[in-house]
N, C-alpha and C. Protein backbone atom coordinates (compact mmCIF):
# COMPACT_ATOMS: atom_id res chain seq x y z
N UNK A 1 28.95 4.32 -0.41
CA UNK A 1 28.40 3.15 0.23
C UNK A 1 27.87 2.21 -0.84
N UNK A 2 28.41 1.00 -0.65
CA UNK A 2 28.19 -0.11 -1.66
C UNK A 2 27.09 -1.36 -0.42
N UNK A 3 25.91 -1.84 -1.85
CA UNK A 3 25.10 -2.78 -0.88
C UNK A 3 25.02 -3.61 -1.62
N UNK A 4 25.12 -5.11 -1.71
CA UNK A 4 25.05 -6.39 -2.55
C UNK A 4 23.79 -6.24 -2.17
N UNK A 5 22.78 -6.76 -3.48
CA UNK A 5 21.32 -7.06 -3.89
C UNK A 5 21.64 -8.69 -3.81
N UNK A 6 20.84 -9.66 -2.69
CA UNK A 6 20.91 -10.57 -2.73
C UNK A 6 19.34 -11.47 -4.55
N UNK A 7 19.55 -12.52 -4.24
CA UNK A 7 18.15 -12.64 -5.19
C UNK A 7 16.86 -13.07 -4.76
N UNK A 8 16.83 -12.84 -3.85
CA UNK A 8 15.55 -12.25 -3.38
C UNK A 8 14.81 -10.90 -3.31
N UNK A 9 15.84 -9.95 -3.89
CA UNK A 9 15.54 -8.52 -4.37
C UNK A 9 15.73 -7.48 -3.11
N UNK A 10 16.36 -8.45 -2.03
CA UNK A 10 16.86 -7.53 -0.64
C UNK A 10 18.26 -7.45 -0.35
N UNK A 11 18.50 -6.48 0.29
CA UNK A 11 20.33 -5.62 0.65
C UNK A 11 19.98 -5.57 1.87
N UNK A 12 20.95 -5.69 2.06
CA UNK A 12 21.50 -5.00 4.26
C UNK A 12 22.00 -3.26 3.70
N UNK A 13 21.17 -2.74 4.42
CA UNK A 13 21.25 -0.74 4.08
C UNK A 13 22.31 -0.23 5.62
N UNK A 14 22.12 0.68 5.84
CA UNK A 14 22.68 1.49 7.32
C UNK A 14 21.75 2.74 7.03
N UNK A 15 21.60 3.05 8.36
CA UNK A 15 20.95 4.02 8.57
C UNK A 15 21.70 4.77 8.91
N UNK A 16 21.99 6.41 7.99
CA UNK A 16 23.21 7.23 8.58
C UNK A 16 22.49 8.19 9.52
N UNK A 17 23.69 8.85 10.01
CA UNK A 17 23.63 9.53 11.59
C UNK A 17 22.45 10.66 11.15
N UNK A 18 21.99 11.27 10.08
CA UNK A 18 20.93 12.20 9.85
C UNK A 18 19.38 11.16 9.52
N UNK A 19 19.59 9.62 9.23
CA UNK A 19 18.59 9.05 9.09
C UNK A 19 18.03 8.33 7.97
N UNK A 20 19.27 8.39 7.36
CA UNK A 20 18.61 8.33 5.88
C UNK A 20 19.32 6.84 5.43
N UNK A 21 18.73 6.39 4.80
CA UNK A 21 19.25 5.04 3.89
C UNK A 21 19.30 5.09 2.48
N UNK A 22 20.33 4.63 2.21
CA UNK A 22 20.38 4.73 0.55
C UNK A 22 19.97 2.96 -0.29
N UNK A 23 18.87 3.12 -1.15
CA UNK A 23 18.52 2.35 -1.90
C UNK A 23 19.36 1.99 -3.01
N UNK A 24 19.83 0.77 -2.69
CA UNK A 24 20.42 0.31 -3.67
C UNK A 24 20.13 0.63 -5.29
N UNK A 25 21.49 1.03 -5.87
CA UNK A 25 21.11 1.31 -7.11
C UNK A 25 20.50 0.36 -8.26
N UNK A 26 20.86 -1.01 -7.89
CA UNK A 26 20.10 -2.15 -8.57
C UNK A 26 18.08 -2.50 -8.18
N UNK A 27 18.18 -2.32 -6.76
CA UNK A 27 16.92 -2.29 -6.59
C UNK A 27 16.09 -0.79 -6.69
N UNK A 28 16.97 0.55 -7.12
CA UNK A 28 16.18 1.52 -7.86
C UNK A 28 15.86 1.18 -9.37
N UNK A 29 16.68 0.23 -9.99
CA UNK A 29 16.92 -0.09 -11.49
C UNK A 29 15.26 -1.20 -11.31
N UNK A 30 15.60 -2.43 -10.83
CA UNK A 30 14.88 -3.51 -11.04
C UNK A 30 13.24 -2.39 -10.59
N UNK A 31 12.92 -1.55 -10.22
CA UNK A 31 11.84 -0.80 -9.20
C UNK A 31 11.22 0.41 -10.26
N UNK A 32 12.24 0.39 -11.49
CA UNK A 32 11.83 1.55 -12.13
C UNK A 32 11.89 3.45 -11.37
N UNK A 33 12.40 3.15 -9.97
CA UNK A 33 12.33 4.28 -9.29
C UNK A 33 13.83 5.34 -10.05
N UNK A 34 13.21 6.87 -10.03
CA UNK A 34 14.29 8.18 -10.58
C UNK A 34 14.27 8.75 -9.85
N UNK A 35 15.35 9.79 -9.96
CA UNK A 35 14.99 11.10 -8.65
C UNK A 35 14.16 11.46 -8.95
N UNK A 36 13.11 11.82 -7.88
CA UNK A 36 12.09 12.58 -7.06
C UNK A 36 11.10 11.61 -6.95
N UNK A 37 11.29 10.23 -7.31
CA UNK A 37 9.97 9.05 -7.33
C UNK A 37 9.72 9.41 -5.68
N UNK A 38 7.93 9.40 -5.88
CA UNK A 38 7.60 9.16 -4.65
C UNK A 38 6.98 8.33 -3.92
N UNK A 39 7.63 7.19 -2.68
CA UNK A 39 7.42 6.72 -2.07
C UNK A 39 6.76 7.10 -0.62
N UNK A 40 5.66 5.87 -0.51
CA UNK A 40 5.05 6.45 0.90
C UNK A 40 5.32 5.23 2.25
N UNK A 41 5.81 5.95 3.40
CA UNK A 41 6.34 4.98 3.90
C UNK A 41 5.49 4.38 5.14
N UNK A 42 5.50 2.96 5.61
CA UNK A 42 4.28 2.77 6.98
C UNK A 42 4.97 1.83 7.81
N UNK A 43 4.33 1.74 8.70
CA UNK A 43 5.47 0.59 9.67
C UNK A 43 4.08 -0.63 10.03
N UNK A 44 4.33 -1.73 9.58
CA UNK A 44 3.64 -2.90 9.47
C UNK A 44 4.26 -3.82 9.89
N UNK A 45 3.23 -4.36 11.23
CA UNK A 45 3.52 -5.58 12.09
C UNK A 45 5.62 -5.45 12.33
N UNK A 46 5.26 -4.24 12.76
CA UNK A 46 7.12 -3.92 12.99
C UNK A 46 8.42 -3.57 11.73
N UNK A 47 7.21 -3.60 10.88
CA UNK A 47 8.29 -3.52 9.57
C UNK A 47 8.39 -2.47 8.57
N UNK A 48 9.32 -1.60 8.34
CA UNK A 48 9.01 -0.39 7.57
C UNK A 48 8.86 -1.12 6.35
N UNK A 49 7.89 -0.44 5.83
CA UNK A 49 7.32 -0.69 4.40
C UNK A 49 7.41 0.85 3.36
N UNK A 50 7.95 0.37 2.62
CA UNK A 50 8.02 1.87 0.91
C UNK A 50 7.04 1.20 0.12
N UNK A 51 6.54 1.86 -0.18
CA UNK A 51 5.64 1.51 -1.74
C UNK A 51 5.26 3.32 -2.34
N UNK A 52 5.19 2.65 -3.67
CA UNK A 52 4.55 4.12 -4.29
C UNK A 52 2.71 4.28 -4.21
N UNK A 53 2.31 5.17 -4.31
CA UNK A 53 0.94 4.97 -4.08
C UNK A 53 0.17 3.97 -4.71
N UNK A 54 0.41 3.99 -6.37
CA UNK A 54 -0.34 3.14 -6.89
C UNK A 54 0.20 1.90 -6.13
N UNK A 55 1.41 1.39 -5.93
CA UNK A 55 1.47 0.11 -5.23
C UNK A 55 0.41 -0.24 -3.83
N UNK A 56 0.16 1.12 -3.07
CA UNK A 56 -0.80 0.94 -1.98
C UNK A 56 -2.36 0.83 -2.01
N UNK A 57 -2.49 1.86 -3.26
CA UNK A 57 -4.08 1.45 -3.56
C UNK A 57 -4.24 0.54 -4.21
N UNK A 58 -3.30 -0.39 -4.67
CA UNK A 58 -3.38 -1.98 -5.44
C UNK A 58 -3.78 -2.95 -4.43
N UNK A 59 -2.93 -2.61 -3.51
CA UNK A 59 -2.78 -3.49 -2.24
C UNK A 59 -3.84 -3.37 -1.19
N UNK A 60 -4.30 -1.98 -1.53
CA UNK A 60 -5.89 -1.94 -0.64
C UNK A 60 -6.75 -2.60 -1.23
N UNK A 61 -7.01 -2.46 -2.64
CA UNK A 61 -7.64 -3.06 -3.04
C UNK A 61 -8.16 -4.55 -3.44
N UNK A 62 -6.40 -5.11 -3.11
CA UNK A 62 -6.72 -6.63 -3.14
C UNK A 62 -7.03 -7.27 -1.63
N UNK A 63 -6.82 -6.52 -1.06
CA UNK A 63 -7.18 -6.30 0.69
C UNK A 63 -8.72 -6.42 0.55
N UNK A 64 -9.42 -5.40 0.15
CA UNK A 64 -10.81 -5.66 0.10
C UNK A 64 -11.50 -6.54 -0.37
N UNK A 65 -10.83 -6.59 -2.03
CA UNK A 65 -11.24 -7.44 -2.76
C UNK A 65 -11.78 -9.46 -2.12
N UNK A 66 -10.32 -9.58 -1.03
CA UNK A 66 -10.61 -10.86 -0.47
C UNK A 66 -11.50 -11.31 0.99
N UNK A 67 -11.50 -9.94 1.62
CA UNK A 67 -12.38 -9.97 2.62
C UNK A 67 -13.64 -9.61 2.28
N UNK A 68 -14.03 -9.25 0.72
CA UNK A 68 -15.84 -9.80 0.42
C UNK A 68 -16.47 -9.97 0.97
N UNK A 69 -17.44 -10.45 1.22
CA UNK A 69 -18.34 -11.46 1.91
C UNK A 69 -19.58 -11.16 1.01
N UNK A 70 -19.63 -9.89 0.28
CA UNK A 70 -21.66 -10.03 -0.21
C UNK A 70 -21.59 -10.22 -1.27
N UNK A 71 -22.52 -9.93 -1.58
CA UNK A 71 -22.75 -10.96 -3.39
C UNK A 71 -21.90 -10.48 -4.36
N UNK A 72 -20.96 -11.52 -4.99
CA UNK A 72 -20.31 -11.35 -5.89
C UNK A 72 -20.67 -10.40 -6.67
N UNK A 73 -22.00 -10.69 -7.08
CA UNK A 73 -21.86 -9.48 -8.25
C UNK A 73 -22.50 -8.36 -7.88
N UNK A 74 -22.15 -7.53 -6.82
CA UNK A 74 -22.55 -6.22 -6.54
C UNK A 74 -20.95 -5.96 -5.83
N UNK A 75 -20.68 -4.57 -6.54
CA UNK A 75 -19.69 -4.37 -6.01
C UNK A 75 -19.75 -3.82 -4.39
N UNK A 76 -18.89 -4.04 -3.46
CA UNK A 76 -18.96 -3.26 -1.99
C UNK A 76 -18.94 -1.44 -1.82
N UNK A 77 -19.03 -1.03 -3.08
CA UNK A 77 -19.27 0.54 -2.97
C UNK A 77 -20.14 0.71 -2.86
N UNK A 78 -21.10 -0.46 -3.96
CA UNK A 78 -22.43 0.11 -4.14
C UNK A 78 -23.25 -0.52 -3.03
N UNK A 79 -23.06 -1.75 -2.33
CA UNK A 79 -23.96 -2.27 -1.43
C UNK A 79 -23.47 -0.86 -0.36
N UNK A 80 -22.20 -0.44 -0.17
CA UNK A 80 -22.05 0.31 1.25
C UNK A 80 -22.57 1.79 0.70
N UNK A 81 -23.09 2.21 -0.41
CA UNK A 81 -24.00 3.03 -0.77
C UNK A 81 -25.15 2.81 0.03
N UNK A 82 -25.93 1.85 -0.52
CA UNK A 82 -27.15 1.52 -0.24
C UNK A 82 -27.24 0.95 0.98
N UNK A 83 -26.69 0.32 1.84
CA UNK A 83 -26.85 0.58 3.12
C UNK A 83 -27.06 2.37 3.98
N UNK A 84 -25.89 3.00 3.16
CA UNK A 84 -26.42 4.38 3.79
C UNK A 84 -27.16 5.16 3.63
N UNK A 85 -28.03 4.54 2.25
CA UNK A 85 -28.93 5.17 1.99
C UNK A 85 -30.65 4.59 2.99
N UNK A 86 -30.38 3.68 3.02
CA UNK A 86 -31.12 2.86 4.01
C UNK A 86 -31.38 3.23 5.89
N UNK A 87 -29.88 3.37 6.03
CA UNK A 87 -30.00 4.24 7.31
C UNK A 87 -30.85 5.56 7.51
N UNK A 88 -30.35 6.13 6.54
CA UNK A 88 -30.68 7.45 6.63
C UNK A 88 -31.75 7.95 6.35
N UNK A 89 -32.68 7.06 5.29
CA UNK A 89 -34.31 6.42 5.30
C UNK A 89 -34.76 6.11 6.44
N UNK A 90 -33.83 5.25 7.28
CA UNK A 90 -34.96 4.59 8.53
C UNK A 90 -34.57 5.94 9.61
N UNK A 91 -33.60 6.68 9.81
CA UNK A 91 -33.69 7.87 10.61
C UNK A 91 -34.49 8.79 9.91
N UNK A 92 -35.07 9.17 9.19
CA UNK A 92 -35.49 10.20 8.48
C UNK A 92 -37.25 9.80 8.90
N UNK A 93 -37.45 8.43 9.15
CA UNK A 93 -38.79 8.13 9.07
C UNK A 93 -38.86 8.12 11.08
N UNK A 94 -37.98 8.42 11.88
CA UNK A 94 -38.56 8.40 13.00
C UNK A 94 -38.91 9.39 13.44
C-alpha cells in the first residue's frame, strides 16, 4: 500500500479489515518515528489524534500555560498547593 504525503504533511490512509492503518513512510521519516515508537492515541472534537507522550504533556502544558489567570509570577502548582493547604487549615480549625 502506497500513500502520497500531500504538503501539508497529510495522506488519505485505509483502514484494513483487522483495523489497522499504515503511516506513511515519509510522514514516519519527517516524525522521526522507528519500530516500536510509542504513540498515544485520543479522539478530539471527532478526530483521532497520535501524538507521542512528550508531544501530549507539551500540549497540556501549553493548554495550561494560556488559561492562567493568577499572578504571573507564581506558578499554578504552587498557588494550587497553597490553596490546599488553606482548605485543609480552615477544615482542621472547625
Amino acid at each position: 500500500m502506497s500513500a502520497e504525503v500531500n504538503d501539508g504533511g497529510s495522506a488519505e490512509v485505509v483502514v484494513n479489515q483487522d483495523g489497522r492503518i499504515l503511516i506513511p513512510a515519509q510522514i514516519r521519516r519527517d516524525l522521526r518515528m522507528t519500530a516500536g515508537s510509542t504513540l498515544l492515541l485520543s479522539v478530539e472534537d471527532g478526530r483521532v489524534v497520535l501524538e507521542t507522550r512528550e508531544q501530549l504533556i507539551a500540549r497540556m502544558r501549553q493548554e495550561i500555560a494560556e488559561s492562567w489567570t493568577g499572578d504571573p509570577d507564581t506558578s499554578p502548582a504552587d498557588e494550587l498547593i497553597a490553596e490546599r493547604r488553606a482548605e485543609a487549615a480552615a477544615e482542621n480549625a472547625r
